[in-house]
N, C-alpha and C. Protein backbone atom coordinates (compact mmCIF):
# COMPACT_ATOMS: atom_id res chain seq x y z
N UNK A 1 3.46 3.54 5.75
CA UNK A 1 4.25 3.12 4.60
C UNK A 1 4.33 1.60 4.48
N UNK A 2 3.54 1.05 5.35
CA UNK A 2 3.58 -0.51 5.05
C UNK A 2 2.93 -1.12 3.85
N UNK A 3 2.55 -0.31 2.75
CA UNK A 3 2.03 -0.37 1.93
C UNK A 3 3.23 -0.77 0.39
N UNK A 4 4.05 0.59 0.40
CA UNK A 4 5.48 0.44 -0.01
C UNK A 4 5.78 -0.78 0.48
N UNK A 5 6.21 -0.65 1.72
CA UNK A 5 7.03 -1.67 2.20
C UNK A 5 6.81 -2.67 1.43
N UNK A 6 5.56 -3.37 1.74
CA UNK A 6 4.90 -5.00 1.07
C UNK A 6 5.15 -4.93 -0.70
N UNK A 7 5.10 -3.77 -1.07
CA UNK A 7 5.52 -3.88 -2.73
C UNK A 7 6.47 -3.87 -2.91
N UNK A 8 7.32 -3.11 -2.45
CA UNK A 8 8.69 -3.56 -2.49
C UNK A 8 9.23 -5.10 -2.58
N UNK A 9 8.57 -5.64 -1.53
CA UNK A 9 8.84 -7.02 -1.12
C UNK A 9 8.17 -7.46 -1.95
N UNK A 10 7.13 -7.82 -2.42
CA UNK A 10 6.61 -8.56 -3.97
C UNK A 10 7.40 -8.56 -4.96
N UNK A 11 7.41 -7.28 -5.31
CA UNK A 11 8.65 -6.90 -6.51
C UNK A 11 9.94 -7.74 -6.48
N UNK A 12 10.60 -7.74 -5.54
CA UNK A 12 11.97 -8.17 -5.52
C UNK A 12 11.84 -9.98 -5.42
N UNK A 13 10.88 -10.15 -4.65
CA UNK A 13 10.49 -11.61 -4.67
C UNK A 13 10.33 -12.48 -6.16
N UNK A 14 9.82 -11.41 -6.86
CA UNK A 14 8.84 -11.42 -8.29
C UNK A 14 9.88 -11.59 -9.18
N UNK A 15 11.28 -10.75 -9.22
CA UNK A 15 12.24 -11.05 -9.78
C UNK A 15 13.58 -12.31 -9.32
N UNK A 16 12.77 -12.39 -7.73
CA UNK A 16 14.02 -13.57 -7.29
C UNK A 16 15.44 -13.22 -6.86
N UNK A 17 15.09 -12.35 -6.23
CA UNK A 17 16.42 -11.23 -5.81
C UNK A 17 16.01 -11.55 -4.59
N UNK A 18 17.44 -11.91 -3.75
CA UNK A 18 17.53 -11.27 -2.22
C UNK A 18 17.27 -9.59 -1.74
N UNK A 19 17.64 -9.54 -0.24
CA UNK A 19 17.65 -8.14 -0.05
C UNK A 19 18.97 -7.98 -0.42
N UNK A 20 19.90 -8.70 -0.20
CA UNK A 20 21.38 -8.14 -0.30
C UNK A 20 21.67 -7.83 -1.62
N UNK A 21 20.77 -8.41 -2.98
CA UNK A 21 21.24 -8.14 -4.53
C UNK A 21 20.17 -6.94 -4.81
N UNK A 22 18.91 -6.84 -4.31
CA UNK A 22 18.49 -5.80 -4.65
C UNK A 22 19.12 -4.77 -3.75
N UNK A 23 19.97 -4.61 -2.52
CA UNK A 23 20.15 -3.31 -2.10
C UNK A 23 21.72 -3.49 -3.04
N UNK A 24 22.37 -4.20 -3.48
CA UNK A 24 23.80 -3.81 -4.57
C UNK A 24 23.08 -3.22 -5.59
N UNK A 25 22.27 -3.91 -6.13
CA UNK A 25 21.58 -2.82 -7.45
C UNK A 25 20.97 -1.60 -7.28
N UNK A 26 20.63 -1.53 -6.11
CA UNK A 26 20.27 0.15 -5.55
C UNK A 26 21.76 0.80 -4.89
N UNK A 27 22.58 0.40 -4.50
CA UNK A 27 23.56 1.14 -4.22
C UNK A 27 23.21 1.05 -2.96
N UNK A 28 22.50 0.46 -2.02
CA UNK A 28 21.73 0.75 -0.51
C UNK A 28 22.31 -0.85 0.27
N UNK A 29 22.54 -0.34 1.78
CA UNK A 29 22.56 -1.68 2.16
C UNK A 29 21.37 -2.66 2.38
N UNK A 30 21.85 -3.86 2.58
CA UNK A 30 20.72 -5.26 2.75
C UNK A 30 19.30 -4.56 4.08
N UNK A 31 20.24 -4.23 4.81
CA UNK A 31 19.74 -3.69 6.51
C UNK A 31 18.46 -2.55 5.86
N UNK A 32 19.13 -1.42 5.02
CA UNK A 32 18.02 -0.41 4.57
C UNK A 32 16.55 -1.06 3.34
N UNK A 33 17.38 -2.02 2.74
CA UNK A 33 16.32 -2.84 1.85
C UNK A 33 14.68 -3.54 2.82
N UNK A 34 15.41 -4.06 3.50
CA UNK A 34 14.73 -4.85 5.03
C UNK A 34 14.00 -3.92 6.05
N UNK A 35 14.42 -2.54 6.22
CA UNK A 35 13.36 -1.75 7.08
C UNK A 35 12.40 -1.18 5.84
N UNK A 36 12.81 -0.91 4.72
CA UNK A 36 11.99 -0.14 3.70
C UNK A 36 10.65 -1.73 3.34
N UNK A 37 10.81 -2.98 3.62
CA UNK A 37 9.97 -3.65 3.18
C UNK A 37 9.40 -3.83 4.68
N UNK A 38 9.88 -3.70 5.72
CA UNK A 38 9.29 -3.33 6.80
C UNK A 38 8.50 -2.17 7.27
N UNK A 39 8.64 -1.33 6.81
CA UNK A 39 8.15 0.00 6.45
C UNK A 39 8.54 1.04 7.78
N UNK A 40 9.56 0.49 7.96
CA UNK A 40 10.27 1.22 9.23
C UNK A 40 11.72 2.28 8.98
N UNK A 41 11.55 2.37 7.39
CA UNK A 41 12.49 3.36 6.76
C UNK A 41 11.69 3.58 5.62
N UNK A 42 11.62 4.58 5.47
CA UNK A 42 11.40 5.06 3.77
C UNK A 42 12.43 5.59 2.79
N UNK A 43 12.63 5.06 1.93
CA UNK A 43 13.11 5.62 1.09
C UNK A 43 13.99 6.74 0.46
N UNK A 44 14.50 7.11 -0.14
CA UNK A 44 14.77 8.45 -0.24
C UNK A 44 14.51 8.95 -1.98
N UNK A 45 13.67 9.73 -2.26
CA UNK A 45 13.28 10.16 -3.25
C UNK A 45 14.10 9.49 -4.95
N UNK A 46 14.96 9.28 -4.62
CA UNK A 46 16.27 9.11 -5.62
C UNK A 46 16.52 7.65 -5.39
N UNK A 47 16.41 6.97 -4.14
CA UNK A 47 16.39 5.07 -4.48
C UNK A 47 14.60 4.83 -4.69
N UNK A 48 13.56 6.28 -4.53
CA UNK A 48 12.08 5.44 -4.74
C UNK A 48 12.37 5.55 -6.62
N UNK A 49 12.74 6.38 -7.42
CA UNK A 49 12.87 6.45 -8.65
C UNK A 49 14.31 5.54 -9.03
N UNK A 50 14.92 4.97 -8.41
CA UNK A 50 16.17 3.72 -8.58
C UNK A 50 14.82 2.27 -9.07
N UNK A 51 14.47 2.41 -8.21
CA UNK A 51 13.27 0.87 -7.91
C UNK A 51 12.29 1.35 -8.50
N UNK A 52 12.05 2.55 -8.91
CA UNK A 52 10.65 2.25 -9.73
C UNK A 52 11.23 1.91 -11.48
N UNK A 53 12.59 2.41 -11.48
CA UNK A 53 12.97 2.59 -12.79
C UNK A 53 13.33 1.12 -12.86
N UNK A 54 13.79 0.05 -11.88
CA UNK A 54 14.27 -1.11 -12.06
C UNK A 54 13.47 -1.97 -12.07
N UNK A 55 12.28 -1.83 -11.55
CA UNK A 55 10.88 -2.65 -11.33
C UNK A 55 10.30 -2.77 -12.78
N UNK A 56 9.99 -1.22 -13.27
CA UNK A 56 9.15 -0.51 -14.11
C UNK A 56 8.09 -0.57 -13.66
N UNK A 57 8.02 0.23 -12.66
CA UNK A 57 6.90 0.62 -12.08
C UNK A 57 6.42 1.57 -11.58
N UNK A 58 5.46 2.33 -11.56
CA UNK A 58 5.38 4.12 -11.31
C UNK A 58 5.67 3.99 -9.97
N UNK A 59 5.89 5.68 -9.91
CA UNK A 59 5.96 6.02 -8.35
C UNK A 59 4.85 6.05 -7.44
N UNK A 60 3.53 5.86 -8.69
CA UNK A 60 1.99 6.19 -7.65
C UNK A 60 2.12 4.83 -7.40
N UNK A 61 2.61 3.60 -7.76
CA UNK A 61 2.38 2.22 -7.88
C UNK A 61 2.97 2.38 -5.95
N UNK A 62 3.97 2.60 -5.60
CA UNK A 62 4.83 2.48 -4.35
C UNK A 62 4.24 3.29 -3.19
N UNK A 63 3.28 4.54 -3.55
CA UNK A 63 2.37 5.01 -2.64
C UNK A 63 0.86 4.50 -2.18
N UNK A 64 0.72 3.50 -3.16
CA UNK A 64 -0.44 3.31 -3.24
C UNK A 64 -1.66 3.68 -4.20
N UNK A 65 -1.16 4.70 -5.22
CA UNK A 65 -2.25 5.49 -6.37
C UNK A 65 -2.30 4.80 -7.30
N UNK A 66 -2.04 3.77 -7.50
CA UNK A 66 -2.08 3.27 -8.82
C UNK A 66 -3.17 2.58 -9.92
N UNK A 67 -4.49 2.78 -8.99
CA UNK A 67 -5.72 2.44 -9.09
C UNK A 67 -6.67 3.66 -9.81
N UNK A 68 -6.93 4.01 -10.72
CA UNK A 68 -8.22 5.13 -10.84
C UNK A 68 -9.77 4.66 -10.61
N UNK A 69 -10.27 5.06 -9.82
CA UNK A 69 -11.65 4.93 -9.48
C UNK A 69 -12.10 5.86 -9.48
N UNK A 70 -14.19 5.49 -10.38
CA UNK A 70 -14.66 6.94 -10.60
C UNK A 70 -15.72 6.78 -9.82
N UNK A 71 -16.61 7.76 -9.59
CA UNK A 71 -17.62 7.50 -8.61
C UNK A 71 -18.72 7.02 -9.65
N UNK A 72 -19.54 6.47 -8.74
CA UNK A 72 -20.86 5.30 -9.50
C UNK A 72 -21.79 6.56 -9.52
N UNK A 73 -22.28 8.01 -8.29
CA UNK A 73 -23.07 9.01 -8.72
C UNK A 73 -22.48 9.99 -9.76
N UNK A 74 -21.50 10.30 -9.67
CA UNK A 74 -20.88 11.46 -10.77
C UNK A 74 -19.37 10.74 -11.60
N UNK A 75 -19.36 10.46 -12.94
CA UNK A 75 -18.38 9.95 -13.43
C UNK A 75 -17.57 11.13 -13.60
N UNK A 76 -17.91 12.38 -13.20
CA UNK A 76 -16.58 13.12 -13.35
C UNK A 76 -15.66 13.47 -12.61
N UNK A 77 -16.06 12.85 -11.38
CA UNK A 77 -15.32 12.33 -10.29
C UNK A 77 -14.53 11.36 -10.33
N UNK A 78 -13.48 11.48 -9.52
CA UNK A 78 -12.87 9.99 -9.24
C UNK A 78 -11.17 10.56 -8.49
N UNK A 79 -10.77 8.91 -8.27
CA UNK A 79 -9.57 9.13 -7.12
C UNK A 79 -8.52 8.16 -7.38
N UNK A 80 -7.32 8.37 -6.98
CA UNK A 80 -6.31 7.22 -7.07
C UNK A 80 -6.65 6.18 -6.33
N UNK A 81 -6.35 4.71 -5.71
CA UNK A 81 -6.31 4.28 -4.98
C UNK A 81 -5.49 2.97 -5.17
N UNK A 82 -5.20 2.73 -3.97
CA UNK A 82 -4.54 1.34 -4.03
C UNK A 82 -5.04 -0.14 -4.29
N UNK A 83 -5.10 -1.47 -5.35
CA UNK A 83 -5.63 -2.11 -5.34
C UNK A 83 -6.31 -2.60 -3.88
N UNK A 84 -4.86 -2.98 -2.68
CA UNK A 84 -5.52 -3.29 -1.77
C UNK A 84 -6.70 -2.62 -1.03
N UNK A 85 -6.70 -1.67 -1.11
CA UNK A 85 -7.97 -0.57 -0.82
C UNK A 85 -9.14 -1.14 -1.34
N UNK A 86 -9.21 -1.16 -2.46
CA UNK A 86 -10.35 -1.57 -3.11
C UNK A 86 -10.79 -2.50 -2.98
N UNK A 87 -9.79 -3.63 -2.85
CA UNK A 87 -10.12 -4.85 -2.05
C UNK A 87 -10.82 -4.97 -0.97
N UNK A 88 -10.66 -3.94 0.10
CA UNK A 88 -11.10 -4.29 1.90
C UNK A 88 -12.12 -3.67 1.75
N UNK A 89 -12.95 -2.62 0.58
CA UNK A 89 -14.03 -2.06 0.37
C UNK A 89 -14.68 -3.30 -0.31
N UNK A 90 -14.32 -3.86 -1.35
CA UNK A 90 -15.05 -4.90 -1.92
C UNK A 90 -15.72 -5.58 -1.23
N UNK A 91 -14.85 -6.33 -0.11
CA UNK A 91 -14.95 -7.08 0.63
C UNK A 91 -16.21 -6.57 2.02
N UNK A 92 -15.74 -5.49 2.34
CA UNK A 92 -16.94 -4.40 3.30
C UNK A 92 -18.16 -4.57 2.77
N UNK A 93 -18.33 -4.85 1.59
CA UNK A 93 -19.31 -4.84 0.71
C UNK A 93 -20.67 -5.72 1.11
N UNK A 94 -19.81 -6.85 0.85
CA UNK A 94 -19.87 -8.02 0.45
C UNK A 94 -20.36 -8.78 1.68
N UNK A 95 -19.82 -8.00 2.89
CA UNK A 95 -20.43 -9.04 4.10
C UNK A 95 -21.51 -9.10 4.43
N UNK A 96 -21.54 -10.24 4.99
CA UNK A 96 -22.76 -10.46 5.49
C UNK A 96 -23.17 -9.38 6.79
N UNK A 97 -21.95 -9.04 7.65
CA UNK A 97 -22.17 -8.05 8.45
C UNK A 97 -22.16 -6.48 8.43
N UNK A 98 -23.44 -6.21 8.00
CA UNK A 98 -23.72 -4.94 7.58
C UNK A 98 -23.43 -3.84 8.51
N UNK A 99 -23.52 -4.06 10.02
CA UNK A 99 -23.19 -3.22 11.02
C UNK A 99 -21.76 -2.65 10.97
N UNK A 100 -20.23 -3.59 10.51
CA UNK A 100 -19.31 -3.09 10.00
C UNK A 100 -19.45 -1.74 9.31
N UNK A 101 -19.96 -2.15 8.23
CA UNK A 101 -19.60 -1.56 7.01
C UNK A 101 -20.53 -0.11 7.54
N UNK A 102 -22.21 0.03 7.96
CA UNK A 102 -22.87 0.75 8.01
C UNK A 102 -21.79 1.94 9.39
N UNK A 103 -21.84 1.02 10.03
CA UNK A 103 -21.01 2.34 11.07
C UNK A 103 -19.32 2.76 10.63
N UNK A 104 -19.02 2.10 9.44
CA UNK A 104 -17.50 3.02 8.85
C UNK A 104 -18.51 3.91 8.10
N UNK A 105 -19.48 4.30 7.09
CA UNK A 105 -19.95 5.39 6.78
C UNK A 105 -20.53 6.26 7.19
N UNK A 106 -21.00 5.40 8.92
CA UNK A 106 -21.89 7.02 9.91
C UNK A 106 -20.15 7.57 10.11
N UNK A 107 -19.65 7.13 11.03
CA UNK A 107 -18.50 7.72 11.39
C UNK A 107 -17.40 7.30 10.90
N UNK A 108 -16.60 7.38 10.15
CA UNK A 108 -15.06 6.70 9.35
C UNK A 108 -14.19 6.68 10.58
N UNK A 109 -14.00 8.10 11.32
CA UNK A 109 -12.95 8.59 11.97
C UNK A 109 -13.33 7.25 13.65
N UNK A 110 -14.55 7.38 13.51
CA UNK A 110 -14.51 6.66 15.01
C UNK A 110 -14.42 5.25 14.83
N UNK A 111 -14.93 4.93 13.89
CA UNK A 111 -14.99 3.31 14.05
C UNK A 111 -13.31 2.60 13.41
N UNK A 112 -12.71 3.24 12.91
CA UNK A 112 -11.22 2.98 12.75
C UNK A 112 -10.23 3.63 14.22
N UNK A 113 -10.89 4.15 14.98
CA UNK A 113 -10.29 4.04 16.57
C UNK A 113 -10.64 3.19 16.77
N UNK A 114 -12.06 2.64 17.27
CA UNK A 114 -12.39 1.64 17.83
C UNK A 114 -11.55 0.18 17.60
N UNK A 115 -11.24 -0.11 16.38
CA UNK A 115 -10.94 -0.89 15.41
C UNK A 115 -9.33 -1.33 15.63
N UNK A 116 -8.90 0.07 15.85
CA UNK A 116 -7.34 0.25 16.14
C UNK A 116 -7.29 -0.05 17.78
N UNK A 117 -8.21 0.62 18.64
CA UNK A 117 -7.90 0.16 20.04
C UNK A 117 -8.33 -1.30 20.27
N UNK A 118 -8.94 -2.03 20.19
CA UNK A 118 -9.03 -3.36 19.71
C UNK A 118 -8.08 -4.05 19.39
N UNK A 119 -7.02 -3.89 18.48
CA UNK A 119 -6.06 -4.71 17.71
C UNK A 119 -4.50 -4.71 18.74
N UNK A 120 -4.70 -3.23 20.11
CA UNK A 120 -3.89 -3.13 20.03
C UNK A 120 -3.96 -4.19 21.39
N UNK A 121 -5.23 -4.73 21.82
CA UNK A 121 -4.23 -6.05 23.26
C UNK A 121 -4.84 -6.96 22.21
């Protein structure tokens, strides 16, 4: 949910609101505003439609769907996605280091372990 989280935190930045005035306008405390942009609380169905209604911003916008992408072989395909998504693919793209990018499409599942055990010392 660190995805939420970080929009959240744009949003409220975007309008120039603290945590303490955006959690009075949600009815939520400062403390719950601050783990939800931390992404160490989520939400509860009824403050994600409080903040999307106060933002004006969908609910796919706060999961991440807010993107439609169609596929380049079949246009009758296609998927939600998150700008930033599309971004770190763009970018996969784009490098010069093809070994990245070529071994996230042999294996997705392994090379995002690898990737993750790496980051974690």
């Amino acid at each position: 949910m660190a995805l939420m989280g970080q929009r959240i935190k744009e949003l409220r930045k975007s309008k120039g609101l603290t945590q303490q005035e955006l959690g009075k306008i949600l009815n939520v405390t400062k403390v719950s505003i601050c783990c939800y942009e931390k992404g160490t609380r989520t939400p509860s169905l009824d403050t994600l439609i409080d903040l999307s209604n106060f933002f004006r911003v969908s609910l796919d916008y706060f999961v991440g769907n807010d993107t439609f992408v169609v596929s380049n072989e079949n246009k009758d395909y296609g998927m939600k996605m998150a700008k930033e998504e599309i971004a770190i693919i763009e970018e996969l793209r784009k490098s010069s280091n093809d070994v990245v990018y070529n071994k996230l499409l042999e294996d997705p599942k392994r090379t995002i372990e690898l990737i993750n055990n790496r980051l974690r010392y």
